[in-house]
C-alpha atoms as a PDB file:
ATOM      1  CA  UNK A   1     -74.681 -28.982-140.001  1.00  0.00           C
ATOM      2  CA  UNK A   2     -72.629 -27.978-143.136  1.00  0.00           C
ATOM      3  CA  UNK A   3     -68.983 -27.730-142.495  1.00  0.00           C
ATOM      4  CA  UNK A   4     -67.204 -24.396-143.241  1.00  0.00           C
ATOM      5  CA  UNK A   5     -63.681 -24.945-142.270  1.00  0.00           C
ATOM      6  CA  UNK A   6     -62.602 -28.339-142.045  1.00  0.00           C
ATOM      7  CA  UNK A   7     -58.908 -27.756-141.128  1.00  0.00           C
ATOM      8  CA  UNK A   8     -59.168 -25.892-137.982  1.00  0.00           C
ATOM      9  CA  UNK A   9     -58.460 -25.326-134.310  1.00  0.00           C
ATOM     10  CA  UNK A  10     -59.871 -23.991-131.397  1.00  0.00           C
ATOM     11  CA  UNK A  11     -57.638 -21.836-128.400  1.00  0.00           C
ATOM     12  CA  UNK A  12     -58.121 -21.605-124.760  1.00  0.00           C
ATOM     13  CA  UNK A  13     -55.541 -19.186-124.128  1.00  0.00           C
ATOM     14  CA  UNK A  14     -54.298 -18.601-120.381  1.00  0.00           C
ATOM     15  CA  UNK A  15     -51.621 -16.679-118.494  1.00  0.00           C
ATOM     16  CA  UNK A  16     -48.925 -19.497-118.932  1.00  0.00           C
ATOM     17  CA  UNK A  17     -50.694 -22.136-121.209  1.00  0.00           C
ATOM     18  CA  UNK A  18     -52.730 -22.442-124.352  1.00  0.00           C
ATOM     19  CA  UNK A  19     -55.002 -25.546-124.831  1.00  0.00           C
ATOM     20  CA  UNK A  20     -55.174 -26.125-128.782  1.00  0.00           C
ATOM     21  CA  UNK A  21     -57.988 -28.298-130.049  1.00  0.00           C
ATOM     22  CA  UNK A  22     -57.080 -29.574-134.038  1.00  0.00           C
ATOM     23  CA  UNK A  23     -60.326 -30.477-135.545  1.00  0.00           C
ATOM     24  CA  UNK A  24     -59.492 -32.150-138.513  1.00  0.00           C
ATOM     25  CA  UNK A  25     -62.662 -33.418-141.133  1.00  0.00           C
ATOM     26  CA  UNK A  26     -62.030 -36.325-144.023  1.00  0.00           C
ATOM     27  CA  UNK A  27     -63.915 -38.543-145.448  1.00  0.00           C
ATOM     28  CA  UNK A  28     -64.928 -39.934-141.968  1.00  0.00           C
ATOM     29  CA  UNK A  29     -65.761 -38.533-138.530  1.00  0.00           C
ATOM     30  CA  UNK A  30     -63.973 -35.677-137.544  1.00  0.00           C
ATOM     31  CA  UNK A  31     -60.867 -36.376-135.917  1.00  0.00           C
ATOM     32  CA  UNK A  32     -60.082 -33.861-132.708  1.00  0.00           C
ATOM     33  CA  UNK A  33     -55.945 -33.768-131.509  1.00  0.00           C
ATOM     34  CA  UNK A  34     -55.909 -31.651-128.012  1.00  0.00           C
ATOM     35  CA  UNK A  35     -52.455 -30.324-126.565  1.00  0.00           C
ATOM     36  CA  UNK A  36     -50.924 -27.829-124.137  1.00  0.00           C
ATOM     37  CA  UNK A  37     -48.403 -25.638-124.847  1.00  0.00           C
ATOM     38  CA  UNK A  38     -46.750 -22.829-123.150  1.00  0.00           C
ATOM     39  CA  UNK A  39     -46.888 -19.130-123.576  1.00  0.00           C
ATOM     40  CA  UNK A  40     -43.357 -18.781-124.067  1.00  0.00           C
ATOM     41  CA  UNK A  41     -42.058 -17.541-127.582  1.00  0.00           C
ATOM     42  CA  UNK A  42     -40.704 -21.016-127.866  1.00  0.00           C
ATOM     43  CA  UNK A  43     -44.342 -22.691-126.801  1.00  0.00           C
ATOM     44  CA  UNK A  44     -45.862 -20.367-128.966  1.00  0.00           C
ATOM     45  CA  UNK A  45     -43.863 -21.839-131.966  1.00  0.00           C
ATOM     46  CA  UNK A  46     -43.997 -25.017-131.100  1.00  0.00           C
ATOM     47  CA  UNK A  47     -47.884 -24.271-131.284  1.00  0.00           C
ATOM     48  CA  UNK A  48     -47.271 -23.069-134.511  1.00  0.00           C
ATOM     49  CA  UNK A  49     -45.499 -25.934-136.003  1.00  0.00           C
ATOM     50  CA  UNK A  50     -48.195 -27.819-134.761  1.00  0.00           C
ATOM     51  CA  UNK A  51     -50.879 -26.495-136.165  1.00  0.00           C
ATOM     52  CA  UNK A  52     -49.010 -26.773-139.215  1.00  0.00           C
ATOM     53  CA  UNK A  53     -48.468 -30.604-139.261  1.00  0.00           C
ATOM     54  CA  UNK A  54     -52.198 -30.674-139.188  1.00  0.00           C
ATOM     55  CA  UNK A  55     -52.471 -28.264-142.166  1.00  0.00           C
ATOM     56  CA  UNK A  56     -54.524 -26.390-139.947  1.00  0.00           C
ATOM     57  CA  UNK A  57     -55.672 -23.234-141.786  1.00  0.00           C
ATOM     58  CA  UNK A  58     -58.212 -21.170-139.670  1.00  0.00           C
ATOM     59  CA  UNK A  59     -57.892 -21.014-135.944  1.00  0.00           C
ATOM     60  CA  UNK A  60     -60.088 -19.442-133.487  1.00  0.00           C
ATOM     61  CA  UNK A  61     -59.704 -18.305-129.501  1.00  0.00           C
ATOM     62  CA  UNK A  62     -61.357 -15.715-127.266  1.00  0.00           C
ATOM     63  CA  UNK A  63     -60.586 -11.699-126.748  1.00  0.00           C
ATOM     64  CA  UNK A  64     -60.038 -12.396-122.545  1.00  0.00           C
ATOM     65  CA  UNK A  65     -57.841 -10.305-120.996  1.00  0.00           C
ATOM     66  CA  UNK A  66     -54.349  -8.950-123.034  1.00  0.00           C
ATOM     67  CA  UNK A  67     -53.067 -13.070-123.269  1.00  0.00           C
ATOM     68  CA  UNK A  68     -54.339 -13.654-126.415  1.00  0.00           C
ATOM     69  CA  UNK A  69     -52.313 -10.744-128.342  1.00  0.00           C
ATOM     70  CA  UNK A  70     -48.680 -12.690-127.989  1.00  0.00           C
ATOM     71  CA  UNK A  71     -50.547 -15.726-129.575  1.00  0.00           C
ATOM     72  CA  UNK A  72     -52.012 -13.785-132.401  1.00  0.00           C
ATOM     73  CA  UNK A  73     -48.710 -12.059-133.223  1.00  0.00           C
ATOM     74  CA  UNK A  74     -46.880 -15.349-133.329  1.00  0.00           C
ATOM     75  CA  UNK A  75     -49.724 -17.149-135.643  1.00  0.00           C
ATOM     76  CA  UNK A  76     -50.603 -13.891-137.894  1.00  0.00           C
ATOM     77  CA  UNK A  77     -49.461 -15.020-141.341  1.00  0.00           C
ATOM     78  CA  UNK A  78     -49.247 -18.304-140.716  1.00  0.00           C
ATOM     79  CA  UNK A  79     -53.118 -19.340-140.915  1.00  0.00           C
ATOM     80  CA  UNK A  80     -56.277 -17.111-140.977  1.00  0.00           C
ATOM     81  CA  UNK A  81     -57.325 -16.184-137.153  1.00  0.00           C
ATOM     82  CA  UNK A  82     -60.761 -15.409-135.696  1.00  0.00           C
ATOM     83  CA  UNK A  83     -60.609 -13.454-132.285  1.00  0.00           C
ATOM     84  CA  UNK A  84     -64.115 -14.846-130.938  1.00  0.00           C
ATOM     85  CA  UNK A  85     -65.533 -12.109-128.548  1.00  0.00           C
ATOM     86  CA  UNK A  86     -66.132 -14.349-124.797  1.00  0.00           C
ATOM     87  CA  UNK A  87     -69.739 -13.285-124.063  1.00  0.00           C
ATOM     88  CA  UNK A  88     -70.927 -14.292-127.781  1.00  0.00           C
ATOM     89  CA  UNK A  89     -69.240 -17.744-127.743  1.00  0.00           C
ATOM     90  CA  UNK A  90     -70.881 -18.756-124.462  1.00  0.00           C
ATOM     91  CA  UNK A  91     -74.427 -17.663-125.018  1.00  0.00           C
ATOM     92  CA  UNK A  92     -74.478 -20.122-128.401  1.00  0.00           C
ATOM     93  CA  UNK A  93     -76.368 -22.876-127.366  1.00  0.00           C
ATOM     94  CA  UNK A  94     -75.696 -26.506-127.498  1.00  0.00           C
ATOM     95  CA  UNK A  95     -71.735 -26.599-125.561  1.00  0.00           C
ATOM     96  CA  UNK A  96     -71.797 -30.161-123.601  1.00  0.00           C
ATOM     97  CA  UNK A  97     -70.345 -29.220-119.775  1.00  0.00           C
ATOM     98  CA  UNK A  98     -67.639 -31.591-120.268  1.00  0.00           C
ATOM     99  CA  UNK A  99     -66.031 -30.457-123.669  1.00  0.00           C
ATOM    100  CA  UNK A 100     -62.914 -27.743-123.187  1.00  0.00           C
ATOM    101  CA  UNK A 101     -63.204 -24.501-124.406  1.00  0.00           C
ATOM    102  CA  UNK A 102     -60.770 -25.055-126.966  1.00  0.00           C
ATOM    103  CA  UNK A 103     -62.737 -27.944-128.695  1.00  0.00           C
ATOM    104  CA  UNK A 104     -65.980 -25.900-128.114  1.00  0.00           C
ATOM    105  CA  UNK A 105     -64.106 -22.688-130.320  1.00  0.00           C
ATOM    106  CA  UNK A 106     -62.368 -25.955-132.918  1.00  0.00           C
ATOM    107  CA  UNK A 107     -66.793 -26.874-133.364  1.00  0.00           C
ATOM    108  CA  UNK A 108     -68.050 -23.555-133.787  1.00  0.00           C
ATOM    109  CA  UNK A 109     -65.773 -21.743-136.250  1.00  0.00           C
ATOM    110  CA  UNK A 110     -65.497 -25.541-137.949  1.00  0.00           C
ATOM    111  CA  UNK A 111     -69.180 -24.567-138.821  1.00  0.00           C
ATOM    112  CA  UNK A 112     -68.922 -20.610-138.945  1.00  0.00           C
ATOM    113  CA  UNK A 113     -70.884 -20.409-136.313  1.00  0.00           C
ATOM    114  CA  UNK A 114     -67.920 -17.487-134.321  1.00  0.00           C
ATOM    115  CA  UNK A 115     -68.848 -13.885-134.467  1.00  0.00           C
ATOM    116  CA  UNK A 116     -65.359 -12.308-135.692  1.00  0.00           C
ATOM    117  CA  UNK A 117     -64.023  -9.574-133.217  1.00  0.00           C
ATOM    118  CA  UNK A 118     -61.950  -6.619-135.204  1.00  0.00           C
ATOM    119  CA  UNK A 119     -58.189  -6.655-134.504  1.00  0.00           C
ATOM    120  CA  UNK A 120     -56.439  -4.035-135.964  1.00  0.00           C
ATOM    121  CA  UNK A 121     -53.227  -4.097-138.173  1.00  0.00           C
ATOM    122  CA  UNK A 122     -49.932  -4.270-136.610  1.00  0.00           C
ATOM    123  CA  UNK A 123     -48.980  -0.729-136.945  1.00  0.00           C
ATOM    124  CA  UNK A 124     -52.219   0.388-135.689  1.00  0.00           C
ATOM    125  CA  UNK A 125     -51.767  -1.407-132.778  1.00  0.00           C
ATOM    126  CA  UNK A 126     -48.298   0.167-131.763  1.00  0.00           C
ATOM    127  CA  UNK A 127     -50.034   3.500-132.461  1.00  0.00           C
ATOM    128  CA  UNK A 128     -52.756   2.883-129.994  1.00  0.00           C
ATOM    129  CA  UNK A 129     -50.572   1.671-127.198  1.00  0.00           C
ATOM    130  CA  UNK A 130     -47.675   4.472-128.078  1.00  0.00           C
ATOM    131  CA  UNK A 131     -50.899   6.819-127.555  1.00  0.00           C
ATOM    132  CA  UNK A 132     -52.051   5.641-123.900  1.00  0.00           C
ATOM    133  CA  UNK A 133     -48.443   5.234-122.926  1.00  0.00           C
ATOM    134  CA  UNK A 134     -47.688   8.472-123.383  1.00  0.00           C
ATOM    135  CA  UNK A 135     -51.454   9.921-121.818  1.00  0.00           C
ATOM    136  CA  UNK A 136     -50.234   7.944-119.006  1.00  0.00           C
ATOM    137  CA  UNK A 137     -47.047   9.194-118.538  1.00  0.00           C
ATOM    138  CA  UNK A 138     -48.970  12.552-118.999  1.00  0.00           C
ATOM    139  CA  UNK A 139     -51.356  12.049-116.367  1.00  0.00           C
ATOM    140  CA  UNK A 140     -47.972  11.067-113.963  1.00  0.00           C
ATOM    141  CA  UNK A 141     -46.082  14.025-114.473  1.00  0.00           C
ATOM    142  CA  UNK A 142     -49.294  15.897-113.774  1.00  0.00           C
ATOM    143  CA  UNK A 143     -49.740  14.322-110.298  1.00  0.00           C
ATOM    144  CA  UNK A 144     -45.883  14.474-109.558  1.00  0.00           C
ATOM    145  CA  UNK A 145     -46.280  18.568-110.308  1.00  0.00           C
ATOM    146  CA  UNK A 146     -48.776  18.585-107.945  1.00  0.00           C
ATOM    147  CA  UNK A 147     -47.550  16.870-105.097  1.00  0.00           C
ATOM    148  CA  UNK A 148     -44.267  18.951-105.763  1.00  0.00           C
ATOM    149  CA  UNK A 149     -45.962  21.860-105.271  1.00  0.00           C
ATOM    150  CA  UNK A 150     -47.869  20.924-102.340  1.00  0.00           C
ATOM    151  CA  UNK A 151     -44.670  20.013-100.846  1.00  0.00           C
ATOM    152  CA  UNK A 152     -43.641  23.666-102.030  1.00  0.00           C
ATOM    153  CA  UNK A 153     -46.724  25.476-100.420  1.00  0.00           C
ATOM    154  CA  UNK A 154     -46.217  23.445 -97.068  1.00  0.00           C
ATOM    155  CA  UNK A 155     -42.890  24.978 -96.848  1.00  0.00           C
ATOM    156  CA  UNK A 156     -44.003  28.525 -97.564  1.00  0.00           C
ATOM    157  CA  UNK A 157     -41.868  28.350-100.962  1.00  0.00           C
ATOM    158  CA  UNK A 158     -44.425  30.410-103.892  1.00  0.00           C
ATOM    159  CA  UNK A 159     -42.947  28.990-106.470  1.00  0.00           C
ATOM    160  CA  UNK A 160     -46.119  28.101-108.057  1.00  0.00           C
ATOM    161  CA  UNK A 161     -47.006  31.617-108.144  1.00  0.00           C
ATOM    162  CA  UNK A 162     -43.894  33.161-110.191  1.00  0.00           C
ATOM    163  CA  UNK A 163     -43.609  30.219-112.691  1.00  0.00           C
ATOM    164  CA  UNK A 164     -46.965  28.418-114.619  1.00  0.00           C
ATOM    165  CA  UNK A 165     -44.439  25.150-114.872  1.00  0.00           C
ATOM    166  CA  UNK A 166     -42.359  24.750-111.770  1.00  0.00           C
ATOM    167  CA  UNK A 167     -40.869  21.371-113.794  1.00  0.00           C
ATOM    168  CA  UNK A 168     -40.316  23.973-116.765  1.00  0.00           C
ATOM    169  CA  UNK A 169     -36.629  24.768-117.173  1.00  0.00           C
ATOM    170  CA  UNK A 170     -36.563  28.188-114.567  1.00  0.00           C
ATOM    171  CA  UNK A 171     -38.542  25.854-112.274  1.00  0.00           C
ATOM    172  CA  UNK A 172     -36.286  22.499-112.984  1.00  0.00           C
ATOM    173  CA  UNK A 173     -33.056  25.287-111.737  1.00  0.00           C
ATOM    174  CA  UNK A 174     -34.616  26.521-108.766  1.00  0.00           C
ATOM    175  CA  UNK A 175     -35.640  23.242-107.832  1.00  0.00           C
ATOM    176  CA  UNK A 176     -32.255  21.798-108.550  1.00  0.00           C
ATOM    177  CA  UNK A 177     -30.536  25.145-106.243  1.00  0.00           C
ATOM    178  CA  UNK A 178     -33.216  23.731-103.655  1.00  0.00           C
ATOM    179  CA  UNK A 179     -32.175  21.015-103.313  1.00  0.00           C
ATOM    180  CA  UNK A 180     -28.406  21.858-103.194  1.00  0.00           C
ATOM    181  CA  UNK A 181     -29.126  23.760-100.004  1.00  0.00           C
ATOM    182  CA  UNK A 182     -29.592  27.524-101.642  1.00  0.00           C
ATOM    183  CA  UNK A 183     -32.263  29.116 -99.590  1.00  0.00           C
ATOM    184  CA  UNK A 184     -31.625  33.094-100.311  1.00  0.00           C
ATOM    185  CA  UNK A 185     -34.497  34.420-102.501  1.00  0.00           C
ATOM    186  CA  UNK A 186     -31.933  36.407-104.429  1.00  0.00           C
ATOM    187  CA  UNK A 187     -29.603  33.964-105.156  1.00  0.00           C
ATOM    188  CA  UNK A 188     -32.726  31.390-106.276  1.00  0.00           C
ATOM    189  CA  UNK A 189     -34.015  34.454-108.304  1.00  0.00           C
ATOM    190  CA  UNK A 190     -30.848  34.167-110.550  1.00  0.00           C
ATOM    191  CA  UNK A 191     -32.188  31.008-112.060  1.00  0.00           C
ATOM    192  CA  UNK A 192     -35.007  31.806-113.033  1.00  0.00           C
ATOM    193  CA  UNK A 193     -34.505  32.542-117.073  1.00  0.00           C
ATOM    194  CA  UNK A 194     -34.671  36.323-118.734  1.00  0.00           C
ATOM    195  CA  UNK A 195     -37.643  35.991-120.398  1.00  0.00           C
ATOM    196  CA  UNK A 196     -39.625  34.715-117.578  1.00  0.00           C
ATOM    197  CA  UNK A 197     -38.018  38.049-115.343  1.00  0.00           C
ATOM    198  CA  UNK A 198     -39.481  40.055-118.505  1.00  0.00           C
ATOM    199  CA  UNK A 199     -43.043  38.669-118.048  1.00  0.00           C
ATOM    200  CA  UNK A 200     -43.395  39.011-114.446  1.00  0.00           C
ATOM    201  CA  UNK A 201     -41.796  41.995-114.192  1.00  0.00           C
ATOM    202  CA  UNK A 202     -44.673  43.461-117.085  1.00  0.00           C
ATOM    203  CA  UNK A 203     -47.236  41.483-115.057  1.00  0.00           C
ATOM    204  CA  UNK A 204     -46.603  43.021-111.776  1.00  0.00           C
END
């Protein structure tokens, strides 16, 4: 089988470790250096370095899990990566049950035999996780507003029913004079802002 990319390396990336398979091809057999690194930024460039002294230029490991994005930061730039999606690399026929995952992904992209996965640019990246961080902390402040409010209703308290937003800045006060031990209507009345007075005053 004709040889694509014969400077490469497969990676079995885990939790703590990453198994690197060097598959270098001369004029001989191909010649197949295996280590273990750590996923430390240190291991990481030590992997790096490594890779290097081989003159390594491609280098392929599997999309599992969030592990392998620390590995591609470090190595983006430094030699051309293939994320390998999992299912795709196992169902190719011909893996020995002995042989490591990393030499297994070294053999296949050595003949372009991987299926590239699409990683996103950097920047793209940030914006996506920027995005569900903040739908997340969305989706919190939601739940805290309810169970604030159910605490509210057990205790007889309406404040649901005069403000839409009882974390809104009339609600925040009250909350706040709550807490501090105010418990005349009146007096928690004062808080709430002008404008909001103006609105349910029209309302009612």
């Amino acid at each position: 089988m004709e040889v694509i990319h014969p400077r490469c390396a497969g990676l079995d990336v885990h939790k703590q470790t990453v198994v690197a398979c060097a598959r270098i091809v001369g004029n001989g057999p191909p010649v197949q250096e295996v280590r273990t690194f750590a996923t430390t930024t240190s291991g990481l460039l030590a992997l790096a370095d490594w890779l290097e002294s081989f003159g390594v230029e491609h280098v392929a490991m599997e999309a599992t899990g969030v592990y392998w994005k620390p590995v591609w930061h470090i190595l983006e730039g430094h030699v051309e990566l293939v994320l390998a999606n999992a299912a795709h690399v196992k169902n190719v026929p011909g893996r020995k049950t002995d042989v490591n995952d990393a030499t297994w992904l070294a053999d296949l992209l050595a003949h372009g035999l991987i299926r590239a996965s699409f990683v996103p640019p950097v920047a793209v990246q940030e914006l996506r996780t920027l995005t569900r961080t903040r739908k997340q902390f969305v989706r919190e402040r939601a739940a805290h507003a309810q169970r604030l409010e159910k605490v509210l209703e057990d205790a007889n308290l309406k404040l649901g029913v005069v403000l839409s937003d009882i974390l809104g800045q009339s609600g925040r006060a009250v909350l706040n004079a709550i807490v501090a031990g105010q418990s005349d209507p009146q007096a928690l009345a004062a808080h709430i802002s002008t404008r909001v007075k103006v609105l349910i005053h029209q309302h009612n």
